[in-house]
Protein backbone atom coordinates (compact mmCIF):
# COMPACT_ATOMS: atom_id res chain seq x y z
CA UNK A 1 104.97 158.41 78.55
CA UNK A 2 102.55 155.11 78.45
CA UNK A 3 104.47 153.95 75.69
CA UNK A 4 107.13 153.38 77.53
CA UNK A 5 105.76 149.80 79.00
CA UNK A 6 105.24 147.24 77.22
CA UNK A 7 102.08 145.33 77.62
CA UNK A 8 103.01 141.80 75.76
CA UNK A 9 99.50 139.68 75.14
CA UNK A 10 99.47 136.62 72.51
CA UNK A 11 96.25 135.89 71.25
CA UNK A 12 95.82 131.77 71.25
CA UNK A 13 92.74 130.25 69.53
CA UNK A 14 91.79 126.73 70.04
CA UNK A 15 89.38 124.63 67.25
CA UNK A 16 86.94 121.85 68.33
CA UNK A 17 83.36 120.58 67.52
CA UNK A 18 81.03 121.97 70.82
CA UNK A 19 78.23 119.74 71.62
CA UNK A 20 75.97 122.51 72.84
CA UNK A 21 76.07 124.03 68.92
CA UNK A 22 75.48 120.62 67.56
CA UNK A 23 79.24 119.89 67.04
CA UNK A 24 79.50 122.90 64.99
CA UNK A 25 82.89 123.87 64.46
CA UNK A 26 83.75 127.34 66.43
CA UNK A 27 87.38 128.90 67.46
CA UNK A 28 88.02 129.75 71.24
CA UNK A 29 89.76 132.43 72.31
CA UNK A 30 92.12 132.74 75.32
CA UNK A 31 95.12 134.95 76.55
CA UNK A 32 98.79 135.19 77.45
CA UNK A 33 99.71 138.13 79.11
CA UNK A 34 103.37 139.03 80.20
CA UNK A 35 103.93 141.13 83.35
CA UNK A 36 105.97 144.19 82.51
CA UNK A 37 108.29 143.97 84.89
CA UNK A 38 109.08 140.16 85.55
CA UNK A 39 108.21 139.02 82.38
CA UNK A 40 105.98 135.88 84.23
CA UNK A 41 102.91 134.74 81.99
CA UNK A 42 99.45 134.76 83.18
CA UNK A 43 96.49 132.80 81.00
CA UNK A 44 93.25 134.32 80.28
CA UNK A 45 90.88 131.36 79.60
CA UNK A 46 86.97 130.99 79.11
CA UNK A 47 85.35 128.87 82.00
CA UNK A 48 81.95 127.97 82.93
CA UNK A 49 81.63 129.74 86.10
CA UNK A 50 78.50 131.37 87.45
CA UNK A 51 78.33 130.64 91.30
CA UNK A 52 79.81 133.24 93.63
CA UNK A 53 77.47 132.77 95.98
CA UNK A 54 78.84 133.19 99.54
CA UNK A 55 77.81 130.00 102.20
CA UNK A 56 76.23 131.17 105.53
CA UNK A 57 78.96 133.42 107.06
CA UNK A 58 76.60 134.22 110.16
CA UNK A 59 76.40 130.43 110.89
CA UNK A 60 80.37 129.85 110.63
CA UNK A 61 80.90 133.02 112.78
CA UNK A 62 78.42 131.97 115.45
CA UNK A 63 80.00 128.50 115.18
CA UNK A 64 83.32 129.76 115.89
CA UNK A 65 82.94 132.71 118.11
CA UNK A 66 83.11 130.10 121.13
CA UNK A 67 86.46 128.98 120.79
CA UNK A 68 88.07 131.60 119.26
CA UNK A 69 91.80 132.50 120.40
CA UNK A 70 92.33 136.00 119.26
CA UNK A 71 88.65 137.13 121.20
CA UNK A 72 88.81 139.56 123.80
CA UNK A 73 88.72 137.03 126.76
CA UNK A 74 90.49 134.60 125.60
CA UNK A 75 93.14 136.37 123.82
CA UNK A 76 95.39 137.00 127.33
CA UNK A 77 95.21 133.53 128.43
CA UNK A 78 95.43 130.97 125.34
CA UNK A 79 98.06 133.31 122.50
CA UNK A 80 101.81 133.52 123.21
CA UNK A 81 103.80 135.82 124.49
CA UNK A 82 107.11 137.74 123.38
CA UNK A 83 110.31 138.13 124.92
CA UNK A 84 110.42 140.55 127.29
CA UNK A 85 113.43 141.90 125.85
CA UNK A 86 111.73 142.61 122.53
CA UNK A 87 108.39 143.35 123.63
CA UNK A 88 107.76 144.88 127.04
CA UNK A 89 105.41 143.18 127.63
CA UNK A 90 104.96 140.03 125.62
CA UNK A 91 102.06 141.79 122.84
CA UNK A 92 102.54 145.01 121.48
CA UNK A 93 99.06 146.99 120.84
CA UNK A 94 97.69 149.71 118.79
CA UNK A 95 93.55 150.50 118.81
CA UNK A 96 92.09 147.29 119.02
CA UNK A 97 94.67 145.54 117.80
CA UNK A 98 97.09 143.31 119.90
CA UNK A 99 100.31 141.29 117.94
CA UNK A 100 101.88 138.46 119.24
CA UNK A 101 104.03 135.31 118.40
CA UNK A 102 102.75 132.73 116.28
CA UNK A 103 102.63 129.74 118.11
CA UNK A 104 103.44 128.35 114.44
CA UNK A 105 106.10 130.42 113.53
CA UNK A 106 107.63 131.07 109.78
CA UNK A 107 110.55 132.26 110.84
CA UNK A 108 112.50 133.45 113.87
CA UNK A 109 110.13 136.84 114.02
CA UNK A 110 106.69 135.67 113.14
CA UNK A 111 103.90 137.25 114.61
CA UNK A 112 99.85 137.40 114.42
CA UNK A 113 97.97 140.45 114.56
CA UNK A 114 94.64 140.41 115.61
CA UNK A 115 93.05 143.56 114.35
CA UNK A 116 90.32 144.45 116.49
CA UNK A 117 88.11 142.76 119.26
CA UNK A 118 85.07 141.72 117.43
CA UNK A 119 85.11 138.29 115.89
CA UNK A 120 83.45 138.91 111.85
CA UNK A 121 83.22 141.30 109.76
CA UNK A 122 81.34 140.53 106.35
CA UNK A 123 83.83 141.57 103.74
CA UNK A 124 81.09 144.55 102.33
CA UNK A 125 81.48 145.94 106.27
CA UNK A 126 85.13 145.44 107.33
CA UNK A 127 85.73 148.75 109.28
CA UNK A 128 88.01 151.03 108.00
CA UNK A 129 89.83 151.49 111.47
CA UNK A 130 89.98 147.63 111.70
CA UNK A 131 92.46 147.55 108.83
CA UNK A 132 93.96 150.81 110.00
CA UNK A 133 94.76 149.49 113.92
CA UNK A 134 95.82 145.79 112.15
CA UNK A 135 97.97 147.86 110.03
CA UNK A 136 99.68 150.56 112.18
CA UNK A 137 100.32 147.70 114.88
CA UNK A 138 101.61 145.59 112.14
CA UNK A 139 104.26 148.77 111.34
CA UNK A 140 104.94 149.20 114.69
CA UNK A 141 106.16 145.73 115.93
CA UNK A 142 107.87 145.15 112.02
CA UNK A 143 110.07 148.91 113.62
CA UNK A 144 111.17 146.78 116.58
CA UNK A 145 111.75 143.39 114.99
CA UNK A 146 113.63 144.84 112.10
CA UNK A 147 116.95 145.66 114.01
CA UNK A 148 117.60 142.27 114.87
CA UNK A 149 117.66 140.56 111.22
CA UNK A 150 120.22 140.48 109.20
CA UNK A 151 121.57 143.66 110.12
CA UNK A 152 118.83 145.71 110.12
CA UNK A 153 118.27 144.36 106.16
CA UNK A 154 115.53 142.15 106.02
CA UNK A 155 112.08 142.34 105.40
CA UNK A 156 108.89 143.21 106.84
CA UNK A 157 106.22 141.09 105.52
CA UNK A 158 102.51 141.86 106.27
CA UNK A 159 99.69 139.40 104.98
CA UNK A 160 95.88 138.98 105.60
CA UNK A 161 93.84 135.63 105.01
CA UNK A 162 90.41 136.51 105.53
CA UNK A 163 88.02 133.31 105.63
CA UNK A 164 88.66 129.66 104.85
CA UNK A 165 88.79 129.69 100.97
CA UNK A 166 92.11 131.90 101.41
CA UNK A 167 93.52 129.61 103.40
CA UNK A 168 92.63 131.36 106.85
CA UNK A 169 92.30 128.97 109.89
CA UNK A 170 90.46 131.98 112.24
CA UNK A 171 87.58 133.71 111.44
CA UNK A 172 88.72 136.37 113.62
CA UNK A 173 90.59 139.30 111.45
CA UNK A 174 94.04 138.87 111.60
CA UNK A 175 97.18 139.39 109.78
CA UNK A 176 100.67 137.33 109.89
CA UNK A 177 103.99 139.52 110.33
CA UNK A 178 106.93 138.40 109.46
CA UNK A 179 110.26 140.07 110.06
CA UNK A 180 113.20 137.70 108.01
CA UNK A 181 115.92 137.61 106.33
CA UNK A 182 114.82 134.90 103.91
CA UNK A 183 112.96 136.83 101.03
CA UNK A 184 110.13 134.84 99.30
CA UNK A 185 110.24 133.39 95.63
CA UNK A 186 108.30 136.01 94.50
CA UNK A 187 109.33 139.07 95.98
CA UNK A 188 112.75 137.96 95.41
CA UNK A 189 112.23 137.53 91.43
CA UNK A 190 110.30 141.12 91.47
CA UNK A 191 112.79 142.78 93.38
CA UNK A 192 115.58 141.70 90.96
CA UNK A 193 113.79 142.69 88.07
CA UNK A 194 113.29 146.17 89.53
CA UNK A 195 116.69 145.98 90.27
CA UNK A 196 117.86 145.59 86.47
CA UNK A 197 115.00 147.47 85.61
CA UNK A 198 116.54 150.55 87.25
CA UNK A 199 119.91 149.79 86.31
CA UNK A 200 118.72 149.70 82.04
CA UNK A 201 116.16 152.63 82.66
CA UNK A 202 117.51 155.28 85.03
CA UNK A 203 113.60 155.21 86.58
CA UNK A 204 112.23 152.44 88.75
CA UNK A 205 109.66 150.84 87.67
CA UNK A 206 107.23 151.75 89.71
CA UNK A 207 106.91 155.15 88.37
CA UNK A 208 106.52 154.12 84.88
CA UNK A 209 103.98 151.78 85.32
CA UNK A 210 101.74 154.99 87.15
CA UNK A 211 102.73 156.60 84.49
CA UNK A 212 101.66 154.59 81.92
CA UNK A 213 98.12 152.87 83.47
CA UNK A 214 97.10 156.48 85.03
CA UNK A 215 93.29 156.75 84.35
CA UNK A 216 93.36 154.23 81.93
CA UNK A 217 91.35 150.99 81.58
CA UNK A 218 92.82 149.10 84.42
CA UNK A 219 93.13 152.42 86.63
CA UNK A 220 91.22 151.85 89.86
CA UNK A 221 91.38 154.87 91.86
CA UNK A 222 93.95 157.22 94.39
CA UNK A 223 93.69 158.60 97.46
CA UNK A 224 96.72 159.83 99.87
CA UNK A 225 99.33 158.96 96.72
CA UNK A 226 98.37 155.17 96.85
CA UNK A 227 96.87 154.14 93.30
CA UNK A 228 94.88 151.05 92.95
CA UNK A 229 94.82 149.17 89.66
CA UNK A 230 94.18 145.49 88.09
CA UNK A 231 97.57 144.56 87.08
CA UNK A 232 97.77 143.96 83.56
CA UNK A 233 98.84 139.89 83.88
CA UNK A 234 96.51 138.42 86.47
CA UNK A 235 96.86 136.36 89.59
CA UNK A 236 93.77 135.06 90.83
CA UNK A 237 90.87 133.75 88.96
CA UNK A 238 88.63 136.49 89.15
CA UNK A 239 91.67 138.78 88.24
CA UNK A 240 93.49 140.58 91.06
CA UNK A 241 93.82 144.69 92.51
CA UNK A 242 96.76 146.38 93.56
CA UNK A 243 98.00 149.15 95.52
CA UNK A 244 101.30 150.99 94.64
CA UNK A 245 102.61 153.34 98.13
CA UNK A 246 104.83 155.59 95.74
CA UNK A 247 107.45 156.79 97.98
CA UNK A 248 107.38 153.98 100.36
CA UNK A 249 109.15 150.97 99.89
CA UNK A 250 108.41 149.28 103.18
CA UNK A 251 105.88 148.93 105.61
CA UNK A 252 108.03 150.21 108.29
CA UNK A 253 108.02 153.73 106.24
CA UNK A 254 104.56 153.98 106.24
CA UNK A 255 103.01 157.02 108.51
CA UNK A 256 99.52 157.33 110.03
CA UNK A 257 97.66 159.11 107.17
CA UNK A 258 99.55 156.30 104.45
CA UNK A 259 97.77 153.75 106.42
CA UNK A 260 94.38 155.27 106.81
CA UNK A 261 94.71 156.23 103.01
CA UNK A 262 95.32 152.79 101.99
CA UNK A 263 92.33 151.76 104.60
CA UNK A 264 90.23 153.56 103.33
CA UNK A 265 90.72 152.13 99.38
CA UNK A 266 90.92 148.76 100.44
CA UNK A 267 87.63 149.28 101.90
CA UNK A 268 86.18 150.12 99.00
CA UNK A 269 87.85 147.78 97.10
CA UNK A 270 86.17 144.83 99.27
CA UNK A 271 83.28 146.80 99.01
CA UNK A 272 83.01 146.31 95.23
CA UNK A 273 84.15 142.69 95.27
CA UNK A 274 81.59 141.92 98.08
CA UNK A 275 79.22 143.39 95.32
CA UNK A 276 80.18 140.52 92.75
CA UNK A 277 79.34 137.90 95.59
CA UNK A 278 82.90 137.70 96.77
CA UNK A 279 83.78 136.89 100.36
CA UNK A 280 87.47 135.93 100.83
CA UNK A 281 90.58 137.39 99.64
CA UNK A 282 94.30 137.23 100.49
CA UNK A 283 96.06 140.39 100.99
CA UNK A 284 100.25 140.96 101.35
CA UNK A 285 102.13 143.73 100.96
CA UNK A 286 105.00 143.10 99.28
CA UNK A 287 108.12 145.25 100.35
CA UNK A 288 111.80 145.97 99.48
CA UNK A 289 114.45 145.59 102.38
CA UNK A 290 114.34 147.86 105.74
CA UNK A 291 116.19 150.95 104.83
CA UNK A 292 116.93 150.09 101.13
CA UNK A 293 118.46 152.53 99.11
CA UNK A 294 118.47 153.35 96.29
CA UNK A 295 114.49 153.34 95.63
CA UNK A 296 114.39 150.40 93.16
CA UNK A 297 111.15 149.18 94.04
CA UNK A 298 107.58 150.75 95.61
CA UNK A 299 105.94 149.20 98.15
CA UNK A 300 102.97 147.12 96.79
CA UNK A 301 99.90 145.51 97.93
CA UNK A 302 98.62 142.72 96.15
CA UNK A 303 94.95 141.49 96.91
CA UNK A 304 93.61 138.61 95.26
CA UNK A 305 89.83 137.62 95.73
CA UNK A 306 89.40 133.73 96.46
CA UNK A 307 86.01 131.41 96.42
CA UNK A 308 85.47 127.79 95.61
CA UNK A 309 85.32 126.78 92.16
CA UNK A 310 82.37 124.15 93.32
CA UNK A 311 81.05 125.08 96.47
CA UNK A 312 79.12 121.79 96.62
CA UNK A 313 82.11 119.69 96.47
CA UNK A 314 84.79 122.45 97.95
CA UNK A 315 86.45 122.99 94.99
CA UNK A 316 89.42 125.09 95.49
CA UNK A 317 90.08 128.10 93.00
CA UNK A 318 94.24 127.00 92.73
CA UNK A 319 94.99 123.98 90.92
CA UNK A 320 98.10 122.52 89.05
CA UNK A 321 98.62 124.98 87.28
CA UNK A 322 99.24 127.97 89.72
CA UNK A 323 101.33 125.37 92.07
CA UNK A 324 103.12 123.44 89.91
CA UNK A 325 103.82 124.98 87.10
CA UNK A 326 103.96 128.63 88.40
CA UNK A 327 101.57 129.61 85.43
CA UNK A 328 98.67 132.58 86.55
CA UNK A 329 95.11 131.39 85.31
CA UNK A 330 92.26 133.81 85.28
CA UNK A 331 88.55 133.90 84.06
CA UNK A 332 88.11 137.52 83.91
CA UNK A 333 90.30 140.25 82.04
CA UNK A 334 91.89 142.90 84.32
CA UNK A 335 90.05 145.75 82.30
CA UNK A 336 87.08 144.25 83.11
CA UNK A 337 87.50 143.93 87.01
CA UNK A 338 89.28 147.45 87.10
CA UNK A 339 85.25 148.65 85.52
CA UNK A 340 83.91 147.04 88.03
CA UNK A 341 85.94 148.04 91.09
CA UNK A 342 86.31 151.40 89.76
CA UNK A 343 82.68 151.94 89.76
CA UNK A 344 82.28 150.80 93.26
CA UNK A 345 85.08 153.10 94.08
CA UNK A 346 83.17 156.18 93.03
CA UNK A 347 80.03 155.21 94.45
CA UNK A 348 81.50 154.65 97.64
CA UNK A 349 83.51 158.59 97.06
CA UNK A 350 79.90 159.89 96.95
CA UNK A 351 78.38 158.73 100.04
């Protein structure tokens, strides 16, 4: 059955005279990949990069913790609150979580959920029921917000910045959650490929590409029926992991032991990234409509580590190339990150 994806790569190979081999003549290698599904190109480059090196997350906690909105007494009196008539209430909670309007909205239902009381976690010890309270209060509010856009056929979208060099403005965990009707550039090209890719194939694509990368060299790990993987045409820099929910195609059909499945991989996941010297990531889940039927597409989390290219000078890891011209640029290859994530994966099964 794995031949039944193709994985496109074009090998490029660039001459020039390098000055540290006395203007020898060498060839360098690089990469296009081609994601299965979409078809979008991703460029696997060579790059003098050696400094993951996280700056003093202690300090910047302790130099936020003072004015931080989403902390437990100041949470009440500084974040918004919802209509009554969609929240009893104003904030809708679950554990130590608490959701409630962005006071910066994204669209007519955007909310923040703050996923648990304490102000930093390092990324090697984010709790597990952090993510699973952020999660399941995420699901809940995105099951009472979904009835009033478009129909009942929007879309639930759930992300996570965690620290500044993902774009994060609070150090506090917290995830945006966005009910609309407006589906994003990216989800909306997937979703249309899965859509033809269903209507040529008879399967959707999800369960071909399980098929297909099952234990193989970009195969992560599974637990609860979510697989983790490094997708085959990279997003990030320092490559990219996903999560496939087979069966689920939204985060409003998620139950309690999905989430604390998919909590408990993403832990590890950080875990082994934290290893590497990583410290920030973005996270979204990227969904199909409320109540969409027929199953064209799985749901899908996406999590991309992100770091400073120059820490000195605040480099950021996104440049021209992933903003402008839409082009995915990484340093690593996905069979190499899925090694090293899969290895932290089984280390963290044994204890």
């Amino acid at each position: 059955m794995g031949d039944s994806i193709e994985f496109r790569a074009e090998k490029k190979r660039a001459r020039l005279h390098d000055p540290r081999r006395g203007f020898a003549a060498v060839e360098v290698e690089s990469e296009v990949r081609f994601d299965p599904l979409t078809g979008n190109s991703a460029r696997i480059c060579h790059f003098a990069y050696n400094d993951t090196r996280p700056p003093d997350l202690a300090e910047m906690a302790a130099a936020t913790r003072t004015e931080c909105p989403f902390c437990p007494e100041r949470i009440e009196a500084v974040t918004p609150r919802f209509p009554e008539e969609l929240i009893a209430g104003g904030r809708l909670r679950r554990g130590g979580a608490v959701v409630f309007p962005n006071l910066f909205p994204y669209d007519d239902v955007s909310g923040v959920a703050a996923m648990c009381p304490e102000h930093f976690f390092a990324m090697d010890a984010v709790p597990t029921q952090a993510i699973v309270d952020g999660l399941a209060a995420a699901r809940d509010f995105l099951r009472i917000a979904a009835a009033g856009v478009a129909g009942g056929a929007g879309y639930g979208i759930v992300t996570w910045n965690y620290m500044p060099a993902s774009g994060g403005s609070q150090v506090h965990p917290h995830m945006q959650v966005v009910a609309t009707a407006s589906v994003p550039n990216a989800l909306r090209r997937e979703l249309a490929a899965a859509e033809a890719w269903l209507a040529r194939r008879g399967r959707p694509f999800a369960a071909e590409l399980l098929e297909a990368e099952r234990d193989g060299p970009r195969w992560i790990g599974e637990e609860g029926g979510i697989a983790w993987l490094a997708p085959f045409a990279p997003s990030g820099l320092l490559g990219d992991a996903a999560a496939v929910f087979a069966g689920r195609a939204a985060v409003t059909e998620l139950t309690d032991a999905d989430i604390a499945a998919f909590a408990n991989g993403l832990v590890r996941v950080l875990r082994g990234l934290a290893a590497q010297g990583l410290w920030s990531f973005n996270l979204c889940l990227m969904p199909d409509a409320f109540g969409r039927r027929p199953r064209r597409h799985a749901l899908t989390a996406r999590l991309l580590p992100r770091f400073y290219l120059n820490p000195r000078l605040h480099v950021s890891d996104v440049a021209y190339m992933h903003l402008l011209l839409e082009e995915r640029f990484s340093m690593t290859y996905p069979e190499d990150v899925a090694a090293r994530l899969r290895e932290a994966w089984s280390a963290s099964q044994e204890h």
